[in-house]
C-alpha atoms as a PDB file:
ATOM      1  CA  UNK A   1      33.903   0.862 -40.546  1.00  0.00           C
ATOM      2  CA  UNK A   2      32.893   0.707 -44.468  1.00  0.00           C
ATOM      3  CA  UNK A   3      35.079   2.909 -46.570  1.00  0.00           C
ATOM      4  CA  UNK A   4      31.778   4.608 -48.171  1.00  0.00           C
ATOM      5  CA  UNK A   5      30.352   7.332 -45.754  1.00  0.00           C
ATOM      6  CA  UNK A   6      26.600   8.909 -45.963  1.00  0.00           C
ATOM      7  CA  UNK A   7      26.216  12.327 -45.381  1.00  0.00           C
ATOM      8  CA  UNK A   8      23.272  14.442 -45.536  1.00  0.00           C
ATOM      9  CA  UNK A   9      22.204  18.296 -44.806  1.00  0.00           C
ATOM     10  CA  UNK A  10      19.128  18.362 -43.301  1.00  0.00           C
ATOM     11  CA  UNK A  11      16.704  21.363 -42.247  1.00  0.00           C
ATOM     12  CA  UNK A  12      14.975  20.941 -39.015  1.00  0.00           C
ATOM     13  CA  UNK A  13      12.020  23.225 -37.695  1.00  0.00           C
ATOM     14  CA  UNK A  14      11.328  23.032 -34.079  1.00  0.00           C
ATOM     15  CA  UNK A  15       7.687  23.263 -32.595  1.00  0.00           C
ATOM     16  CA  UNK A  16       7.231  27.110 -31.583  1.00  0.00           C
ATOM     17  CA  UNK A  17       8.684  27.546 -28.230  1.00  0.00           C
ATOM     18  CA  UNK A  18      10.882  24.125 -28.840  1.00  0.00           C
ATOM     19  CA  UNK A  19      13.678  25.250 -30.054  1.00  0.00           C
ATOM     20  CA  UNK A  20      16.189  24.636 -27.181  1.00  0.00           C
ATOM     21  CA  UNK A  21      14.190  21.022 -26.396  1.00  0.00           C
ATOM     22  CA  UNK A  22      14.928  20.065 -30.220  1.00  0.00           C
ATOM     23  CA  UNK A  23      18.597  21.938 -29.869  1.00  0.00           C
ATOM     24  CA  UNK A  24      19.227  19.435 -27.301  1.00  0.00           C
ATOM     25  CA  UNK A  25      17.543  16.215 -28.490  1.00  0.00           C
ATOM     26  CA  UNK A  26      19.335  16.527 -31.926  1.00  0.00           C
ATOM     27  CA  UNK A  27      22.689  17.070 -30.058  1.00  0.00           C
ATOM     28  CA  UNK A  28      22.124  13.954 -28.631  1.00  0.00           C
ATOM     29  CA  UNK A  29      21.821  11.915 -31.323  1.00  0.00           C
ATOM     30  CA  UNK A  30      24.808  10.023 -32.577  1.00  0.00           C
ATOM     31  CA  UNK A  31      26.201  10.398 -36.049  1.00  0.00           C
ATOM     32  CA  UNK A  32      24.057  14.093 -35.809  1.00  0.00           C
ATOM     33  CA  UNK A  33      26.260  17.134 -36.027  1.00  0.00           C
ATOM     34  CA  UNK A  34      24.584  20.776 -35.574  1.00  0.00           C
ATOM     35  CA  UNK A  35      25.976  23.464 -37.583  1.00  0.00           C
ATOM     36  CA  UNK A  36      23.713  25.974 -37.846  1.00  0.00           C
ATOM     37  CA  UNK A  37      21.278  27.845 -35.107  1.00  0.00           C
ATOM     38  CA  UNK A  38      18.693  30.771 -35.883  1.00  0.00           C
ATOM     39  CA  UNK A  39      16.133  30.362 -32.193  1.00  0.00           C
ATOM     40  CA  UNK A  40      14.239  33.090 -34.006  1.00  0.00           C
ATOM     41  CA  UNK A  41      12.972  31.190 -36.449  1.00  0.00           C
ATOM     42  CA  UNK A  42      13.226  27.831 -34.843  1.00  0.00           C
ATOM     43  CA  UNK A  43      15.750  26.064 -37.274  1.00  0.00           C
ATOM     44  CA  UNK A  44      18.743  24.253 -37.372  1.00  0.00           C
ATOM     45  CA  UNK A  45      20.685  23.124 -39.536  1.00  0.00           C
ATOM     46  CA  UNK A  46      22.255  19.735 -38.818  1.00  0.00           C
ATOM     47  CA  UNK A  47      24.866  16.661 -40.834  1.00  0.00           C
ATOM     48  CA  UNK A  48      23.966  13.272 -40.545  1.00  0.00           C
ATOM     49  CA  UNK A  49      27.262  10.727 -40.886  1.00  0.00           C
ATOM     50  CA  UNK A  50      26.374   7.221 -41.359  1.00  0.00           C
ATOM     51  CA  UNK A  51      27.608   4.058 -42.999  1.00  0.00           C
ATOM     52  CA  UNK A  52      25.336   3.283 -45.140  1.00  0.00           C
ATOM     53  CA  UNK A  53      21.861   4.732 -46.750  1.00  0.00           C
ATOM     54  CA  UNK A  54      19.554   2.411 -44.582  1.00  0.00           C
ATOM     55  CA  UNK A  55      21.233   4.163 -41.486  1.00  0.00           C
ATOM     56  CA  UNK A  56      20.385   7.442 -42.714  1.00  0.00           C
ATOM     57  CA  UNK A  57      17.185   6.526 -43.534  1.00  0.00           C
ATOM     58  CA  UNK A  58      16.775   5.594 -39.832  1.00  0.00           C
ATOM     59  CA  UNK A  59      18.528   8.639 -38.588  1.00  0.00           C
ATOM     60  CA  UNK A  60      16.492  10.968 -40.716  1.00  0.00           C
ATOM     61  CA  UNK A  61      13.015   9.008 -39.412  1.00  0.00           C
ATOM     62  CA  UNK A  62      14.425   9.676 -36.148  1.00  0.00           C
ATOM     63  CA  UNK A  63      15.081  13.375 -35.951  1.00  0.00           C
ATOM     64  CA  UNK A  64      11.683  13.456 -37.772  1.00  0.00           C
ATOM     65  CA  UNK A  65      10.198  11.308 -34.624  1.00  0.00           C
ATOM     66  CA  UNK A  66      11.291  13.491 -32.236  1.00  0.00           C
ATOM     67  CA  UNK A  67       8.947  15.509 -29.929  1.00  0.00           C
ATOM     68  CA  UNK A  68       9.920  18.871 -30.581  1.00  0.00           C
ATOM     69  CA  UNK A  69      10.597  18.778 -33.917  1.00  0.00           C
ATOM     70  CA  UNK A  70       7.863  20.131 -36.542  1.00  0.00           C
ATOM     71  CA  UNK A  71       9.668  18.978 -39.510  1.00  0.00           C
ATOM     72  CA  UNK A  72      13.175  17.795 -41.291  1.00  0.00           C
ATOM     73  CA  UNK A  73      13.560  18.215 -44.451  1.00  0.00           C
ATOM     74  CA  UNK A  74      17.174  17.107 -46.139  1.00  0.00           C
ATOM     75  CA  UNK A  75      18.401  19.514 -48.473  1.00  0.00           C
ATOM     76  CA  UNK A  76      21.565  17.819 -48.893  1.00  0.00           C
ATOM     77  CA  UNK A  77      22.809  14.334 -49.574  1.00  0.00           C
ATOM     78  CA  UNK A  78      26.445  13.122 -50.495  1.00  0.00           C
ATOM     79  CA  UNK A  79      27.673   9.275 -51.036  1.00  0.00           C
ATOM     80  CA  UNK A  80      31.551   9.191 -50.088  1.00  0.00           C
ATOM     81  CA  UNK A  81      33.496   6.269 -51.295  1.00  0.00           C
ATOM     82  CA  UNK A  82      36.699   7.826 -50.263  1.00  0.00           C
ATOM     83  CA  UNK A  83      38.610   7.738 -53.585  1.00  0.00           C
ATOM     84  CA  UNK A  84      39.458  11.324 -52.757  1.00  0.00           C
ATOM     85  CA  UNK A  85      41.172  10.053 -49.572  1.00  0.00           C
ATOM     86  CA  UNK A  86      43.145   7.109 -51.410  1.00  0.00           C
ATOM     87  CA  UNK A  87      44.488   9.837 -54.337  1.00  0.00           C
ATOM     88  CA  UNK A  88      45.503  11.549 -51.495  1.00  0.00           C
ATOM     89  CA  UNK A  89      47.091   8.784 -49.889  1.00  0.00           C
ATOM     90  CA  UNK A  90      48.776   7.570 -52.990  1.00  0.00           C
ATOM     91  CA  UNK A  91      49.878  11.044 -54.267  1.00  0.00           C
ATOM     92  CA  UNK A  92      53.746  11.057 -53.586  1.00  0.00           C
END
């Protein structure tokens, strides 16, 4: 596994009367994480966790593939080289 992680927060609308098909097709997913539900408005809120920016690229296209889903829209996107971990690490 690369040291550098890909995250990104991404809103995702489900066709009316989808939400629980898109619930469940996003759960899924690997590297997809749901976080946040509202079925009355048929959204979610999920984190993608990949290696690198072409994964989340296919990830994202993905989700945005899927049958229920209306849209995906990221709202969120965070490049982790893990220097906070190593000043961690070395911090006696």
């Amino acid at each position: 596994m690369s040291a550098t992680r890909h995250y990104a927060g991404v809103l995702v609308t489900a066709d009316p009367g989808r939400f629980d098909e898109a619930v469940a097709s996003l759960a899924a997913l690997d590297a997809v994480t749901l976080h946040q539900r509202d079925p009355g408005n048929g959204r979610c809120v999920v984190v993608l966790e990949t290696d690198d920016r072409a994964g989340q690229e296919r990830l994202f296209r993905r989700i945005q593939g899927l049958g229920a889903v209306r849209s995906a829209d990221l709202v969120y996107h965070l490049i982790d080289d893990g220097a906070a971990a190593r000043l961690v690490l070395e911090d006696p």
